[in-house]
N, C-alpha and C. Protein backbone atom coordinates (compact mmCIF):
# COMPACT_ATOMS: atom_id res chain seq x y z
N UNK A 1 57.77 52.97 -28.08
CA UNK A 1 56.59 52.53 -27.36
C UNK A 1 55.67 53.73 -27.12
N UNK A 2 54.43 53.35 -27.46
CA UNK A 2 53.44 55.01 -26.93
C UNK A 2 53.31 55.01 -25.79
N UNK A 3 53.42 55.95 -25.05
CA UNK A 3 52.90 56.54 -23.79
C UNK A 3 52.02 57.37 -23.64
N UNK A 4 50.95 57.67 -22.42
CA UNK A 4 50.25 58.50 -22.40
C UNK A 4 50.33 60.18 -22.20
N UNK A 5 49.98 60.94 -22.74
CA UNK A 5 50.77 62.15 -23.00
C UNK A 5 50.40 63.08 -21.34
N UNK A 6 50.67 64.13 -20.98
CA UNK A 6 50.45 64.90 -19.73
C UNK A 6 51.48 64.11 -18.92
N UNK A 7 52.63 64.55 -19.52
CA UNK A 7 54.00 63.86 -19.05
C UNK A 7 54.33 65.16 -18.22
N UNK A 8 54.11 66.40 -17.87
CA UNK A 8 54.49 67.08 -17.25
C UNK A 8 53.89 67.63 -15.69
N UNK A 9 54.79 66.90 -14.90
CA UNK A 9 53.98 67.23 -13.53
C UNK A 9 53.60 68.31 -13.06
N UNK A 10 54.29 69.62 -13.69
CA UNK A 10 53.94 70.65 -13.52
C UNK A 10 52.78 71.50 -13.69
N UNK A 11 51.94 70.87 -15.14
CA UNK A 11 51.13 71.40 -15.87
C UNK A 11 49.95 70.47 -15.61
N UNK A 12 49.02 71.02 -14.42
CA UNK A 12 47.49 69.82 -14.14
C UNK A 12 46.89 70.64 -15.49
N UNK A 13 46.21 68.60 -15.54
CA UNK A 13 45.27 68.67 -16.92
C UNK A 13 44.04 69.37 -16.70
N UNK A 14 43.90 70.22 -16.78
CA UNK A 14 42.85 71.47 -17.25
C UNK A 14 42.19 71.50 -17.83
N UNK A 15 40.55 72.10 -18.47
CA UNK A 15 40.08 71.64 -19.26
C UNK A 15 40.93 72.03 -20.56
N UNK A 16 41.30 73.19 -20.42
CA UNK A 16 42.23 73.96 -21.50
C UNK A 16 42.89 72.74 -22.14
N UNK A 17 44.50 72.54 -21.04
CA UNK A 17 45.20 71.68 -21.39
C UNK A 17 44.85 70.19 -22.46
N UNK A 18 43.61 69.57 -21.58
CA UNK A 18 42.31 68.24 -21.89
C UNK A 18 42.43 68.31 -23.63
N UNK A 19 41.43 69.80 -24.05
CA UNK A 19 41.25 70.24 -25.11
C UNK A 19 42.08 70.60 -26.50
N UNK A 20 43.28 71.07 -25.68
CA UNK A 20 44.03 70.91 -27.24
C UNK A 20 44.63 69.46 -27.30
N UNK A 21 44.28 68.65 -26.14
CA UNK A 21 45.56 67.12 -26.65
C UNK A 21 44.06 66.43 -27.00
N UNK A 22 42.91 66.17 -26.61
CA UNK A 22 41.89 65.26 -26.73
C UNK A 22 41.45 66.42 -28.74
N UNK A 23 41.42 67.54 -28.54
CA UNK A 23 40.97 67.51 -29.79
C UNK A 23 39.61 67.19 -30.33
N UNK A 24 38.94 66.86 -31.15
CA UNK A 24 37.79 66.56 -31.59
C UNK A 24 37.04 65.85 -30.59
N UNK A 25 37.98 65.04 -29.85
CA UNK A 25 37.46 63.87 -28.82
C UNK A 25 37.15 64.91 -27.44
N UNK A 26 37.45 65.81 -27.55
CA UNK A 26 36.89 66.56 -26.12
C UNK A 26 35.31 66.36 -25.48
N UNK A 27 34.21 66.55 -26.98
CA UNK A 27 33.48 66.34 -26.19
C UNK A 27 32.77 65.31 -25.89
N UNK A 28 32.71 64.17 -26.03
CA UNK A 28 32.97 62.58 -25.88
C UNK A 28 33.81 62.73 -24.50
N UNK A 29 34.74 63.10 -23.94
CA UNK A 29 35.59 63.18 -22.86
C UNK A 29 34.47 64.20 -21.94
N UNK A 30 34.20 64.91 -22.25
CA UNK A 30 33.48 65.87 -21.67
C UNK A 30 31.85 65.41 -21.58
N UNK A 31 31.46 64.42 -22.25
CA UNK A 31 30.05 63.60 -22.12
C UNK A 31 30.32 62.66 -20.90
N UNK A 32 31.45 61.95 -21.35
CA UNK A 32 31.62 61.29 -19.81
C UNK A 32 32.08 61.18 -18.90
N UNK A 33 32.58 62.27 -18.47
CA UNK A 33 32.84 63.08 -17.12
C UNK A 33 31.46 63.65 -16.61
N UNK A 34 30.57 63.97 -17.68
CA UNK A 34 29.41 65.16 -17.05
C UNK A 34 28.40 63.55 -16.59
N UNK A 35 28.43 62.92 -16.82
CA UNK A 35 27.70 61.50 -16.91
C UNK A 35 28.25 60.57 -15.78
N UNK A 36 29.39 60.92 -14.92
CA UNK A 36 30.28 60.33 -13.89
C UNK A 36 29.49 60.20 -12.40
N UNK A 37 28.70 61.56 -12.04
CA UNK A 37 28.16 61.37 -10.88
C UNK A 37 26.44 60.66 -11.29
N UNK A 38 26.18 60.38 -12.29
CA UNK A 38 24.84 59.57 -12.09
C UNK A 38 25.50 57.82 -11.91
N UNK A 39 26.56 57.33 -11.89
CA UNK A 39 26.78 56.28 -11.38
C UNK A 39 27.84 56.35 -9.95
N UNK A 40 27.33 57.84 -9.27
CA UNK A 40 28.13 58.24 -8.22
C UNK A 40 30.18 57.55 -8.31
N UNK A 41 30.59 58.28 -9.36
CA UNK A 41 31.64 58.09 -9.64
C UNK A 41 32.56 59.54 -9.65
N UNK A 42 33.64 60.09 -9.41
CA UNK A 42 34.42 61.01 -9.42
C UNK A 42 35.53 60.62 -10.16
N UNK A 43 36.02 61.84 -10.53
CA UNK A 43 37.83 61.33 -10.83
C UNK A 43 39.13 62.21 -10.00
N UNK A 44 39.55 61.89 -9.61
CA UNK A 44 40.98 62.56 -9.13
C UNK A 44 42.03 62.09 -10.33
N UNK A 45 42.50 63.63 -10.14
CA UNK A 45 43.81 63.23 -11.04
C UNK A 45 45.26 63.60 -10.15
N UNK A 46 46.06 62.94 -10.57
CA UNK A 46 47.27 62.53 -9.98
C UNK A 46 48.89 62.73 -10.53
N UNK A 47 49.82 63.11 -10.59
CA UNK A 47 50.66 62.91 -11.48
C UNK A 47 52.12 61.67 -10.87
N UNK A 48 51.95 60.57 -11.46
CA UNK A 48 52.55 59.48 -11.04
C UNK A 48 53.99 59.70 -11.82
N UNK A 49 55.12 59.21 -10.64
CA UNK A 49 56.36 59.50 -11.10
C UNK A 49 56.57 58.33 -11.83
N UNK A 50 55.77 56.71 -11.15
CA UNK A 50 56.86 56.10 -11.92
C UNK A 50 56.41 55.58 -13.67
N UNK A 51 55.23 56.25 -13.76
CA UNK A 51 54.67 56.35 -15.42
C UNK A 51 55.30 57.02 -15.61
N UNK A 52 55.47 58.51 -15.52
CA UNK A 52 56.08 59.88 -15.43
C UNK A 52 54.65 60.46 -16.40
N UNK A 53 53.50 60.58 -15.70
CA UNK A 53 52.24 60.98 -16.47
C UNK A 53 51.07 61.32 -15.27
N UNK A 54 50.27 62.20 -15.74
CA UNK A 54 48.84 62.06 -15.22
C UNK A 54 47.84 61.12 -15.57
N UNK A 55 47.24 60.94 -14.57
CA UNK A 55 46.49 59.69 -14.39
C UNK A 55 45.29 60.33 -13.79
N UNK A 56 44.02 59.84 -13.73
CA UNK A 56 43.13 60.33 -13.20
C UNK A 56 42.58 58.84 -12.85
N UNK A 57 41.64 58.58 -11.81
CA UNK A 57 41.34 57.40 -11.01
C UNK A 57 39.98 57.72 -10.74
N UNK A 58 38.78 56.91 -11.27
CA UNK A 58 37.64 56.66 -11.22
C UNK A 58 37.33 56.14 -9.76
N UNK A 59 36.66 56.86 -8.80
CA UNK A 59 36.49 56.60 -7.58
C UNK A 59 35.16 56.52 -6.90
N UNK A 60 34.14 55.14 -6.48
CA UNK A 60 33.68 55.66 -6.51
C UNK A 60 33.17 55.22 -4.77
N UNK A 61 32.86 55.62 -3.70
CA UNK A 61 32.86 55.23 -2.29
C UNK A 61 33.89 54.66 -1.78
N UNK A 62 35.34 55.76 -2.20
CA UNK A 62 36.89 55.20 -1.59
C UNK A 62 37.24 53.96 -2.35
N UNK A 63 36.13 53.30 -3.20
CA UNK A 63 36.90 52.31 -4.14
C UNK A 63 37.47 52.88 -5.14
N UNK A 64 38.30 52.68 -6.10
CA UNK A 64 39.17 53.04 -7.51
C UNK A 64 38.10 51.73 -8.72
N UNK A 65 37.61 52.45 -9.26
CA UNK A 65 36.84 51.75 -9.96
C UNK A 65 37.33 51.44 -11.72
N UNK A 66 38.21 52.75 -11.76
CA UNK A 66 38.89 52.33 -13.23
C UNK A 66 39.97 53.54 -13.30
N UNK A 67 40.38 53.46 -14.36
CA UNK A 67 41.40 54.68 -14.40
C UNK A 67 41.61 55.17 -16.02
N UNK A 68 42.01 56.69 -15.84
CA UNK A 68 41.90 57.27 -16.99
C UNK A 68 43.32 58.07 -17.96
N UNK A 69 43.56 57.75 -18.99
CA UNK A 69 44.70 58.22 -19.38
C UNK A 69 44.45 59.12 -20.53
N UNK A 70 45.19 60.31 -20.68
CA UNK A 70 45.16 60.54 -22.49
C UNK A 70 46.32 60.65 -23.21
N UNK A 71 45.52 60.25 -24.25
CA UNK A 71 46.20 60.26 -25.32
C UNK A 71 45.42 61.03 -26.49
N UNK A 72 46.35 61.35 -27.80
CA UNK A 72 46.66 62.26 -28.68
C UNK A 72 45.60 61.73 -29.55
N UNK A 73 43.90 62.90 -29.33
CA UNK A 73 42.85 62.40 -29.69
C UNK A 73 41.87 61.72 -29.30
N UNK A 74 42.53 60.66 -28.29
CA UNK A 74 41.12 59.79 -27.38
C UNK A 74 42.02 59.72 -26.19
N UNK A 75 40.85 59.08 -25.12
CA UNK A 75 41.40 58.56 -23.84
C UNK A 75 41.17 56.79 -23.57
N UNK A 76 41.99 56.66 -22.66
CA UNK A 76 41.69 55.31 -22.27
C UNK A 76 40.96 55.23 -21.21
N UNK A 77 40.28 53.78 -20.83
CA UNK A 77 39.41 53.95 -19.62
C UNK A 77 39.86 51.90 -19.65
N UNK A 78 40.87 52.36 -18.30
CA UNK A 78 41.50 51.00 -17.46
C UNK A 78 40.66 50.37 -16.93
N UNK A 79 40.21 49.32 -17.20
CA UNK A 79 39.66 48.58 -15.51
C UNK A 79 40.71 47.23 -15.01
N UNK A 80 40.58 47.30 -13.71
CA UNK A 80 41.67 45.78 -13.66
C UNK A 80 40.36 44.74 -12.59
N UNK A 81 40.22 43.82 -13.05
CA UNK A 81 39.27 42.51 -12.60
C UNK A 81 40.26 41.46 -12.17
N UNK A 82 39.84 40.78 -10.97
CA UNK A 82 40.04 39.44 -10.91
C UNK A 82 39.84 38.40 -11.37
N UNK A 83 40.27 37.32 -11.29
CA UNK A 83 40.06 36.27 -12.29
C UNK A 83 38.79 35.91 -12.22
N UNK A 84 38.08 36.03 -10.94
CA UNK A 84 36.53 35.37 -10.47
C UNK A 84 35.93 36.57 -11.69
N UNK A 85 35.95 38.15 -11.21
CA UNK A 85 35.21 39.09 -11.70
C UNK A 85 35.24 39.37 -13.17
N UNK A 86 36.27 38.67 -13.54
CA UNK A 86 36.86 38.73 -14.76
C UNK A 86 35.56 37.78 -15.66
N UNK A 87 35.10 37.04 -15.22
CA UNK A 87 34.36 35.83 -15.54
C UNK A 87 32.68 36.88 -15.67
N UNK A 88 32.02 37.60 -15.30
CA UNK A 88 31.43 38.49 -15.00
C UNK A 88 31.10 39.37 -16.13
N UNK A 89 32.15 39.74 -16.88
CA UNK A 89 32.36 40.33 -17.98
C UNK A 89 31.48 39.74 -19.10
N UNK A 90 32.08 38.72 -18.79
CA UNK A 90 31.19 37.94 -20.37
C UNK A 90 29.72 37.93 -20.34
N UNK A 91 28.75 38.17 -19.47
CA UNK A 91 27.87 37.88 -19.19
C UNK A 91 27.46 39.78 -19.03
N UNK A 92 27.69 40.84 -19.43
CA UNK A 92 27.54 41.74 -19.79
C UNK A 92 27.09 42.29 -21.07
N UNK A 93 25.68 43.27 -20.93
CA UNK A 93 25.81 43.50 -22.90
C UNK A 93 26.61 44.57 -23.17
N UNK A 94 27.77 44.33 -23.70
CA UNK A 94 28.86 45.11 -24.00
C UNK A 94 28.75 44.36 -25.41
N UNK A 95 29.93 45.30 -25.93
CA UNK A 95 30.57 44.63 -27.62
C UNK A 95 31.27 43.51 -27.24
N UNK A 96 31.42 42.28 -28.48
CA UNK A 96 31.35 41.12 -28.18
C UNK A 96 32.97 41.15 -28.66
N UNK A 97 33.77 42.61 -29.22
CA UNK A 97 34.92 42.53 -29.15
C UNK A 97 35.54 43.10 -28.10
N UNK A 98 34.84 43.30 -27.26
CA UNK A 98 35.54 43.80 -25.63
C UNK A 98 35.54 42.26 -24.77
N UNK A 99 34.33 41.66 -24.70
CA UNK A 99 34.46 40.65 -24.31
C UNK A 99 35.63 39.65 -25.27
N UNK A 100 35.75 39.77 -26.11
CA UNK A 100 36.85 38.99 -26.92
C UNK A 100 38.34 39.19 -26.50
N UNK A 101 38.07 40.83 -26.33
CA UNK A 101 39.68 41.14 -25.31
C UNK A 101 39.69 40.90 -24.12
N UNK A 102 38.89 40.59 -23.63
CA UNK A 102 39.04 40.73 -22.05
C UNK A 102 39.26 38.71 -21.61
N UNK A 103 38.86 38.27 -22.71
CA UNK A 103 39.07 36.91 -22.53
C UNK A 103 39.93 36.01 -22.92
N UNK A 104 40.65 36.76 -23.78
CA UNK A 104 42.34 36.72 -24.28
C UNK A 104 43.20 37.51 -23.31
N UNK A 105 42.77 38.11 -22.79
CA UNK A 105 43.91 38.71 -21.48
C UNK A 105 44.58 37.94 -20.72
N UNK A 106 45.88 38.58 -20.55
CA UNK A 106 46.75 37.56 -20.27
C UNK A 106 46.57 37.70 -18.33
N UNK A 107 46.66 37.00 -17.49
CA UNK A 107 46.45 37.47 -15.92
C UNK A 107 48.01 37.63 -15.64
N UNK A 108 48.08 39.35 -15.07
CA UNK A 108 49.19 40.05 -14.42
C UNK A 108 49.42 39.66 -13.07
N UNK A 109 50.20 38.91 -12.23
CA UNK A 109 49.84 39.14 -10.59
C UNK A 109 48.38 38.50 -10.52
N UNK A 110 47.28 38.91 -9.88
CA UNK A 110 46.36 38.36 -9.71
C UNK A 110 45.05 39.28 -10.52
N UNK A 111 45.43 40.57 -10.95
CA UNK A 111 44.31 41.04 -12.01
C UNK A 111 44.64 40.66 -13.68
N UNK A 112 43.52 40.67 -13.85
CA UNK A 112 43.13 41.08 -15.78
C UNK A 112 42.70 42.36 -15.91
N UNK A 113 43.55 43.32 -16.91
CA UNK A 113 43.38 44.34 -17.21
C UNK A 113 42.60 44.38 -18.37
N UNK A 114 41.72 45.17 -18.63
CA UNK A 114 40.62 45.34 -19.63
C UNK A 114 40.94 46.80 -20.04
N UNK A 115 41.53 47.56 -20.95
CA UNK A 115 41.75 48.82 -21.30
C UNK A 115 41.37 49.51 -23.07
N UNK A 116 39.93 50.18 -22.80
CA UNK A 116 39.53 50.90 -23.47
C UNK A 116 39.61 52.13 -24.57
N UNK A 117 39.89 52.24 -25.67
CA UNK A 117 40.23 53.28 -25.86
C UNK A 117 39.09 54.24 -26.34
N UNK A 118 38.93 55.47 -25.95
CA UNK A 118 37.31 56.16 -25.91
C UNK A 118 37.85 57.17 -27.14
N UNK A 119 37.18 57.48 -28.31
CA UNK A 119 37.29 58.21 -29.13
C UNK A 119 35.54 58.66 -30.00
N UNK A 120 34.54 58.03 -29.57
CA UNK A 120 33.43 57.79 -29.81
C UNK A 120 32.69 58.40 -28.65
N UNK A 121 31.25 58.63 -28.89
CA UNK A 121 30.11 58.90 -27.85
C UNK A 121 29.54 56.95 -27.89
N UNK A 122 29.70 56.44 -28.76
CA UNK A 122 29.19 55.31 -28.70
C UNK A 122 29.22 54.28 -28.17
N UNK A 123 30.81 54.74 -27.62
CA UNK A 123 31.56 54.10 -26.35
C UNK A 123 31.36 53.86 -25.60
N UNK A 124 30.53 54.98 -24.88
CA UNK A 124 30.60 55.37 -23.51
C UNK A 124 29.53 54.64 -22.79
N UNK A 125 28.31 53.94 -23.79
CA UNK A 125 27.41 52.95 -23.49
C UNK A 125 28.40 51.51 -22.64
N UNK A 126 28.48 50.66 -23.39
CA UNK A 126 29.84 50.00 -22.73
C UNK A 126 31.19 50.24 -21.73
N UNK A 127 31.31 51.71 -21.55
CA UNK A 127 32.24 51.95 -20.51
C UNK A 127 31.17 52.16 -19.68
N UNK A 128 29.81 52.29 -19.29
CA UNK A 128 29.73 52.70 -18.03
C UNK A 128 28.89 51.39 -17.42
N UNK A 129 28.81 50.75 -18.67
CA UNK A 129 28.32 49.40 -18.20
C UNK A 129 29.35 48.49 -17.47
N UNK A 130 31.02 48.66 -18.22
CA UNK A 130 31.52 48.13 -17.43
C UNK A 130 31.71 49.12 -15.54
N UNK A 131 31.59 49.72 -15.63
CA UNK A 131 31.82 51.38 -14.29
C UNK A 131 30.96 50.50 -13.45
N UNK A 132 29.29 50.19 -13.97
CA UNK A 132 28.33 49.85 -13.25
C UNK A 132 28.77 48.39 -12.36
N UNK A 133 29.56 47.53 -13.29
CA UNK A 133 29.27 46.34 -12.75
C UNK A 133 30.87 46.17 -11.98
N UNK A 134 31.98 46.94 -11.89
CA UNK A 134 33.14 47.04 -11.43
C UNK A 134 32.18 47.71 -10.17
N UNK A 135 31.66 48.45 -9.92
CA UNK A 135 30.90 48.88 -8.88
C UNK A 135 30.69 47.65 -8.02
N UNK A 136 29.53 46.75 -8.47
CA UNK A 136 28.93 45.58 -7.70
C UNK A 136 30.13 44.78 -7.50
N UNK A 137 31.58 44.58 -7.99
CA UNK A 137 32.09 43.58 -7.39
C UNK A 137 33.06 43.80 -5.99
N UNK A 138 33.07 42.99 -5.50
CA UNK A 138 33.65 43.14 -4.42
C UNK A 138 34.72 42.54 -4.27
């Protein structure tokens, strides 16, 4: 099964560290991080035992707005929606194969997870559209 790599709690992801695992994709990773506070968004990163990984958590006014993982070359960018907010999505101009995943999602507990994988600058149009509108829901 893949897992997300920065399996070591010891070692915070750094830009250093970021750079040799993201690779080509650094600066795409590094476009949208520098692009985080114009939708007043931060990230904290974290190292969670029971993933056994770093995690970083899109935050933005004490809400958790999405969450961030890497992997070998790109990152992911989590969001989890409710079934109401989930509905919300579709009615977004995003790619019409994000909305295609997000509407085949199966409901966990009471969220739908929508999870991104960022390896593109072209991406990042659609991730912050979803950032923007995970913002407005309540």
């Amino acid at each position: 099964m893949d897992r997300p790599l920065l399996n070591d709690a010891h070692i915070y992801p750094t830009d250093t560290v970021l750079t040799s695992i993201l690779r080509n994709c650094i600066e795409v990773y590094q476009t949208f991080t520098g692009n985080l506070p114009e939708y007043g968004a931060k990230l904290e990163w974290r190292s969670y035992n029971d993933g056994n990984a770093w995690l970083s958590k899109g935050i933005s006014k004490r809400k958790t707005v999405f969450w961030i993982s890497i992997w070998q070359g790109f990152f992911k960018v989590s969001f989890h929606f409710t079934e109401k907010t989930r509905l919300g999505v579709m009615d977004l101009p995003i790619a019409n194969e994000i909305k295609t995943r997000m509407k085949n999602e199966q409901v966990k507990g009471k969220l739908v997870s929508l999870i991104i994988d960022v390896s593109e600058s072209t991406q990042l149009k659609d991730v912050f559209t979803l950032i923007s509108y995970k913002q407005s829901c309540k």
